[in-house]
C-alpha atoms as a PDB file:
ATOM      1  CA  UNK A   1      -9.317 -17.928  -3.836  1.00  0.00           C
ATOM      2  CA  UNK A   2      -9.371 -14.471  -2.886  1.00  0.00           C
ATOM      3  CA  UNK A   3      -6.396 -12.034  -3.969  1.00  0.00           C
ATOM      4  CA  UNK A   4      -4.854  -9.558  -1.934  1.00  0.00           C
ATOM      5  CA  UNK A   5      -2.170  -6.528  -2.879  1.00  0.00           C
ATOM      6  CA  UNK A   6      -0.242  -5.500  -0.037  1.00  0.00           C
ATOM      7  CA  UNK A   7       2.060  -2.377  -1.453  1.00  0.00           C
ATOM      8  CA  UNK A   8       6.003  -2.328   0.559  1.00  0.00           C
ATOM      9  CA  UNK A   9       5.779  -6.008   1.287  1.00  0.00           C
ATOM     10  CA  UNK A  10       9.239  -7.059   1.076  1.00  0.00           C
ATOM     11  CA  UNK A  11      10.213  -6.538   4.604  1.00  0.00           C
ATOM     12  CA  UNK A  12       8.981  -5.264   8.045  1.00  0.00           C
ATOM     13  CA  UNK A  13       5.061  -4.762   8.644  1.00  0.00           C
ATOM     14  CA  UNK A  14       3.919  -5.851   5.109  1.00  0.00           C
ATOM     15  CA  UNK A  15       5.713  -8.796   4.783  1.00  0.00           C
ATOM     16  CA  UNK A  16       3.936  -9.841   8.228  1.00  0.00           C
ATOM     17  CA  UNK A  17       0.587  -9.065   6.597  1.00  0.00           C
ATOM     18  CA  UNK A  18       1.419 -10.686   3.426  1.00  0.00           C
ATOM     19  CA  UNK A  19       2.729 -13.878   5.383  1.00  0.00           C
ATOM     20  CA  UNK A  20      -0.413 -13.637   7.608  1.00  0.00           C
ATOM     21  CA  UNK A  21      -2.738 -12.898   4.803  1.00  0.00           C
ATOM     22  CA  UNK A  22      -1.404 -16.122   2.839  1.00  0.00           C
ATOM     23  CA  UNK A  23      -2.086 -18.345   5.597  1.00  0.00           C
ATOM     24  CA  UNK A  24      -5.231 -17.027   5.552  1.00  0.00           C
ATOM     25  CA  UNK A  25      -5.402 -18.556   2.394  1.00  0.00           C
ATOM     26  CA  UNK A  26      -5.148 -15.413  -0.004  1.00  0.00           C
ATOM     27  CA  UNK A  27      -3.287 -15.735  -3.267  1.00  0.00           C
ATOM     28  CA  UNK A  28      -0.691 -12.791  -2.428  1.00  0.00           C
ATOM     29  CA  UNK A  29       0.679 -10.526  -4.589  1.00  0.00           C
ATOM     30  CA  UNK A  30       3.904  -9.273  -2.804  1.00  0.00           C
ATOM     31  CA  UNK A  31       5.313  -5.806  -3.687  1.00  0.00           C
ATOM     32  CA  UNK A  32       8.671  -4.022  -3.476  1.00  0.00           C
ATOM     33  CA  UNK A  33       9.778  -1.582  -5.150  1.00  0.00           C
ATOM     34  CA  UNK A  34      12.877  -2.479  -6.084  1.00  0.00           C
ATOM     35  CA  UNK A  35      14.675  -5.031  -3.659  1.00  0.00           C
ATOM     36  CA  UNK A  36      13.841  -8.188  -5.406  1.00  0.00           C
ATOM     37  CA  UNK A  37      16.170 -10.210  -3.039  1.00  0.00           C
ATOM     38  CA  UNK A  38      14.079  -9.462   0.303  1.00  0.00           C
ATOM     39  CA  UNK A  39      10.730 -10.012  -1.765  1.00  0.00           C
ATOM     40  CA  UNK A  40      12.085 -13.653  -2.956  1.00  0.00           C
ATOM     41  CA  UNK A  41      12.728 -14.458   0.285  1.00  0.00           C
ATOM     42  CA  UNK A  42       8.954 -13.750   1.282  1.00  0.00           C
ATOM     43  CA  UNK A  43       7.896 -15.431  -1.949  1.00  0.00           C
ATOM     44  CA  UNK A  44       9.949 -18.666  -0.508  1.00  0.00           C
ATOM     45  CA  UNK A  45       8.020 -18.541   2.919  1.00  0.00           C
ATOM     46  CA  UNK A  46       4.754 -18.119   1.121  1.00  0.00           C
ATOM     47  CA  UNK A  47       5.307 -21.139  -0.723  1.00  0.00           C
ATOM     48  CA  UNK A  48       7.230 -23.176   1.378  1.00  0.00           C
ATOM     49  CA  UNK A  49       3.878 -22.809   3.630  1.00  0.00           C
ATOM     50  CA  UNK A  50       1.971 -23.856   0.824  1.00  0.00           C
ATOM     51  CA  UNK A  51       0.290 -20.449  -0.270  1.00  0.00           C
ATOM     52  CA  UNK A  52       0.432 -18.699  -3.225  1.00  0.00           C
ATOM     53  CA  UNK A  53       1.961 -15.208  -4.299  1.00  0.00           C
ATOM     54  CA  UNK A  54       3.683 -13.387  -6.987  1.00  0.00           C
ATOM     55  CA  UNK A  55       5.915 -10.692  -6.851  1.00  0.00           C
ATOM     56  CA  UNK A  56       4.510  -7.383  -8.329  1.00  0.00           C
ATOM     57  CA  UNK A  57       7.293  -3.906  -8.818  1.00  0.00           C
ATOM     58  CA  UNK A  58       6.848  -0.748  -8.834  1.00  0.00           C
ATOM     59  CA  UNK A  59       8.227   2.620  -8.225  1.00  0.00           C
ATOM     60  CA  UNK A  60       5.406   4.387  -6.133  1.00  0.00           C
ATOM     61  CA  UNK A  61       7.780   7.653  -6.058  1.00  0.00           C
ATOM     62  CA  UNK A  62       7.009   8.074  -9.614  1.00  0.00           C
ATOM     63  CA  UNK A  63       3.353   9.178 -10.041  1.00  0.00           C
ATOM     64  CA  UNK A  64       2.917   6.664 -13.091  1.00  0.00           C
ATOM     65  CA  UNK A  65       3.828   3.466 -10.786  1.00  0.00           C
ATOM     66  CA  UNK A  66       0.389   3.119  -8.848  1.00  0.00           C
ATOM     67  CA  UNK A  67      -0.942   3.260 -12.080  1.00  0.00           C
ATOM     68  CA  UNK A  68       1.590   0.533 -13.292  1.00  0.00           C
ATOM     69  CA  UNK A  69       0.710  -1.793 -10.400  1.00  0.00           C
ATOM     70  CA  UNK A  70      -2.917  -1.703 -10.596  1.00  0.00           C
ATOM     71  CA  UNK A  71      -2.512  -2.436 -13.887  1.00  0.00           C
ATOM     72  CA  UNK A  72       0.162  -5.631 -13.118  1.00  0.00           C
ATOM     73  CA  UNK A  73      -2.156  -6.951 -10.509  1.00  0.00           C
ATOM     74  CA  UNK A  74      -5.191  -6.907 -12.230  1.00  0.00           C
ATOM     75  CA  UNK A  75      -7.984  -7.363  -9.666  1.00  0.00           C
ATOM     76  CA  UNK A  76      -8.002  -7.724  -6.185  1.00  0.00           C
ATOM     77  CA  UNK A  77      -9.656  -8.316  -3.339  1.00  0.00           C
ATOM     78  CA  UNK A  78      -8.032  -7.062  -0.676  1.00  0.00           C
ATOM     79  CA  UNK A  79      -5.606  -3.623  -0.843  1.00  0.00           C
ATOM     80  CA  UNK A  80      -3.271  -2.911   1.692  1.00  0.00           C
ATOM     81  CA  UNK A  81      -1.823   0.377   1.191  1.00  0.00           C
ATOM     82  CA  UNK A  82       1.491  -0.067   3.613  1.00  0.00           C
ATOM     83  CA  UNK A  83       4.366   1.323   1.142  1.00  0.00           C
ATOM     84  CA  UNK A  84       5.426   4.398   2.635  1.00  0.00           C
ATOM     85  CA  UNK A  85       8.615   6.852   2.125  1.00  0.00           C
ATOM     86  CA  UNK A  86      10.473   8.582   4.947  1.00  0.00           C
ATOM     87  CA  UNK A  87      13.059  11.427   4.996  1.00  0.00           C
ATOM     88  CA  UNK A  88      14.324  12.749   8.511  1.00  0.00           C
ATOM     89  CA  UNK A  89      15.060  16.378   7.434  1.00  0.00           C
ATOM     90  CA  UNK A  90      14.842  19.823   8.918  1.00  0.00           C
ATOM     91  CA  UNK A  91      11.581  21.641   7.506  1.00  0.00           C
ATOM     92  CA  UNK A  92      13.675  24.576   6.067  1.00  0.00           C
ATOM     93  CA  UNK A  93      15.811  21.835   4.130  1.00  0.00           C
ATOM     94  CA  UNK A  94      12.864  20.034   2.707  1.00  0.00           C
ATOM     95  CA  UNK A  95      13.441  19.708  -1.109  1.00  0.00           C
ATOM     96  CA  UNK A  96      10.726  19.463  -3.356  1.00  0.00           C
ATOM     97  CA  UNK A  97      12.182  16.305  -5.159  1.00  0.00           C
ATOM     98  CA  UNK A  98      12.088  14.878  -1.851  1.00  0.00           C
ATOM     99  CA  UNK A  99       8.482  15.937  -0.625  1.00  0.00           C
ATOM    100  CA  UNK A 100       7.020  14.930  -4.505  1.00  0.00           C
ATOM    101  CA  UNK A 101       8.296  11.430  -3.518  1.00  0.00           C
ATOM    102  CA  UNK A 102       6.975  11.308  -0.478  1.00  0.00           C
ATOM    103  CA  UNK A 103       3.720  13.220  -1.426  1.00  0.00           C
ATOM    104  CA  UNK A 104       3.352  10.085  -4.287  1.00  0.00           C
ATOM    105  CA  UNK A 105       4.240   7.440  -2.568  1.00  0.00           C
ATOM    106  CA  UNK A 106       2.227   7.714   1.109  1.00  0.00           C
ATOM    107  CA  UNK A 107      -0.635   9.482  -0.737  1.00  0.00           C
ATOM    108  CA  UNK A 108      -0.747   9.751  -4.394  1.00  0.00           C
ATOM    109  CA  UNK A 109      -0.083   6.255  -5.421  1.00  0.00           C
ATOM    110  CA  UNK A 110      -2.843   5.262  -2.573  1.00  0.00           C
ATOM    111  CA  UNK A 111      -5.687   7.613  -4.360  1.00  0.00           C
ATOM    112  CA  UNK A 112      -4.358   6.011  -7.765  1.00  0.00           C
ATOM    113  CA  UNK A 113      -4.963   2.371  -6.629  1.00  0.00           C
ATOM    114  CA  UNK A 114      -7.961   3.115  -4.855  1.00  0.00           C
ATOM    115  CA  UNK A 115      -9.219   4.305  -7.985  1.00  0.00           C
ATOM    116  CA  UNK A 116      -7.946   1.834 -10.292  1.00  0.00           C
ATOM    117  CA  UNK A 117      -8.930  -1.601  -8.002  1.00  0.00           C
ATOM    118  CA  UNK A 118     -11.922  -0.507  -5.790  1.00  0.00           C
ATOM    119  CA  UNK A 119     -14.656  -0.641  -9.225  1.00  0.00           C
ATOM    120  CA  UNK A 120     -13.436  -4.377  -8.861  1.00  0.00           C
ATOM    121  CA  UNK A 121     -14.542  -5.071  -5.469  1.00  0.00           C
ATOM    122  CA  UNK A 122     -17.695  -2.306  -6.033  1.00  0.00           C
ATOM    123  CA  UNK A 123     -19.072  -4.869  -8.946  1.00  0.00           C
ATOM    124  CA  UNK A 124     -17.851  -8.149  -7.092  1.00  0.00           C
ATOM    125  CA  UNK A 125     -19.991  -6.260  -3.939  1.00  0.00           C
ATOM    126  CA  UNK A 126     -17.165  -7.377  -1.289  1.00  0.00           C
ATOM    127  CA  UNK A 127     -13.506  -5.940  -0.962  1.00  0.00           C
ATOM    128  CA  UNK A 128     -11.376  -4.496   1.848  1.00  0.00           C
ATOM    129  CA  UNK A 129      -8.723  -1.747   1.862  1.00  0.00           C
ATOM    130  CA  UNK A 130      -6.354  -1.564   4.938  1.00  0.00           C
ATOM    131  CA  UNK A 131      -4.258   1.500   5.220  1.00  0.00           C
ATOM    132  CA  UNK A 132      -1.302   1.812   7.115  1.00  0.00           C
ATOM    133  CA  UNK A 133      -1.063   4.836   9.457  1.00  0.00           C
ATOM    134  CA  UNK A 134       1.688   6.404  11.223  1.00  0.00           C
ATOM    135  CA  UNK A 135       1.848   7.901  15.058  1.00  0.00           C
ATOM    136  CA  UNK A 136       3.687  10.683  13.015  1.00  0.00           C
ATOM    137  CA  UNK A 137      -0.239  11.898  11.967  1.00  0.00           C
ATOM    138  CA  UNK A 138      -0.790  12.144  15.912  1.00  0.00           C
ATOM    139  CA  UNK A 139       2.766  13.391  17.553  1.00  0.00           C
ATOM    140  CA  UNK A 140       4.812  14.257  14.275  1.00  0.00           C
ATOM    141  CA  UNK A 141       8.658  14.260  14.593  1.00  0.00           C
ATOM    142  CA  UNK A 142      10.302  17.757  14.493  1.00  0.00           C
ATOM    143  CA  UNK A 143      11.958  16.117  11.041  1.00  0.00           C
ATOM    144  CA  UNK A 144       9.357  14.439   9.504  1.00  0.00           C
ATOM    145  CA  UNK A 145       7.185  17.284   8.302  1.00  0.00           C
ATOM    146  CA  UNK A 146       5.808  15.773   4.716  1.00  0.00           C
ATOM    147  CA  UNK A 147       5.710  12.086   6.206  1.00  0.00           C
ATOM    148  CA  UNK A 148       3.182  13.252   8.745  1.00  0.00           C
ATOM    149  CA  UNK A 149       0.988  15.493   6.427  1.00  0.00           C
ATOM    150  CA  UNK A 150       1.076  12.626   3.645  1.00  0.00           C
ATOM    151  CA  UNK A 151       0.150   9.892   6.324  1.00  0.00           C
ATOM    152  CA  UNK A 152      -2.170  12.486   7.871  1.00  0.00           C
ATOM    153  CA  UNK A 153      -4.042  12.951   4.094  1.00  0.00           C
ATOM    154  CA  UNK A 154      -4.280   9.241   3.457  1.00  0.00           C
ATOM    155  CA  UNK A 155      -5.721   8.444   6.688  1.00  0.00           C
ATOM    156  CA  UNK A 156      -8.465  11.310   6.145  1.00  0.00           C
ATOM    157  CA  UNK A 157      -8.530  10.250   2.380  1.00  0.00           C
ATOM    158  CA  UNK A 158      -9.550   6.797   3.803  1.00  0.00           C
ATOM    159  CA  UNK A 159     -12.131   8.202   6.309  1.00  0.00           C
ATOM    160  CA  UNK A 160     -13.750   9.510   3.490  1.00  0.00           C
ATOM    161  CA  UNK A 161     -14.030   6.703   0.858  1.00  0.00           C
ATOM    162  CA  UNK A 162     -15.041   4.368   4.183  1.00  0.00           C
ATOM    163  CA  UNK A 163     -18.691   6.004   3.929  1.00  0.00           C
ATOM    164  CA  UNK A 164     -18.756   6.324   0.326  1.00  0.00           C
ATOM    165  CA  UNK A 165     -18.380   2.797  -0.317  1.00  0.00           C
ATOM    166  CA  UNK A 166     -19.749   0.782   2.465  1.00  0.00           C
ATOM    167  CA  UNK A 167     -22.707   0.459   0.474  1.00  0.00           C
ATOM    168  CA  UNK A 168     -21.133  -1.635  -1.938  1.00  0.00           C
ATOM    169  CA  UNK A 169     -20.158  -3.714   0.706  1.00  0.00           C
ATOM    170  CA  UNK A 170     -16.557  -3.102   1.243  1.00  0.00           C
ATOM    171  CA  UNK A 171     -14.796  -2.109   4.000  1.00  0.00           C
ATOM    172  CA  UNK A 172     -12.148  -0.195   4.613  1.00  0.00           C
END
């Protein structure tokens, strides 16, 4: 049985890929980062369907969570890098506190568990990574200046490590 990751699976588009991903017949490894109530409820619809999952936190604001996950979830299969954080605010009121979150949690903690769960798939010669992108890296909102670079830098981050390791027979 194959084991996927899917990062901000708790609610809205992850916990559709999770669910999906579990039919599918991967052993899911559902993560929040803090809202343990919405990711036991998509623990109970995992196994109520008959798949399997575990539930997996982390803080992916803090630049030592990646590196705490990869190390919880041991390897994987499949990464889907779908956490993101969002803050509607006027560029001139952008606080750093707020754009180091952001910056660590739509592309730091992605680079981090690329790194840390790719040599998996690289010596099992078969993986995938999905990213998650954002229209804000196409038509960016007025107040979403560091969500739209960050989303921007993963996407292109992604682009990148797509030809690198295609070879090795994973796809992303």
């Amino acid at each position: 049985m194959k084991t996927a990751l899917v990062t901000g699976s708790s609610r809205g588009i992850g916990r559709a890929i999770a669910l999906r991903l579990a039919k599918d017949g991967f052993k899911v490894l559902i993560h929040c980062a803090g809202n343990l109530e919405r990711a036991q409820q998509v623990q109970i619809a995992i196994e109520q369907s008959g798949g399997h999952c575990q539930i997996l936190t982390a803080d992916l604001t803090d630049p030592a969570g990646a590196a705490q996950l990869a190390q919880k979830a041991g390897s994987v299969d499949v990464l889907v890098l779908n956490a993101s954080v969002q803050y509607k605010t006027p560029w001139k009121d952008i606080s750093l506190q707020a754009c180091y979150e952001q910056l660590n949690c739509n592309f730091v903690s992605s680079m981090v568990l690329i790194q840390q769960l790719v040599p998996h798939m690289q010596q099992q010669k078969w993986g995938r990574v999905v990213a998650i992108g954002s229209v804000q890296e196409a038509k960016p909102h007025p107040d979403m200046l560091v969500y739209s670079a960050t989303k921007a830098a993963q996407t292109m981050m992604v682009k990148s490590l797509a030809v690198q390791v295609a070879k090795d027979g994973i796809t992303i």
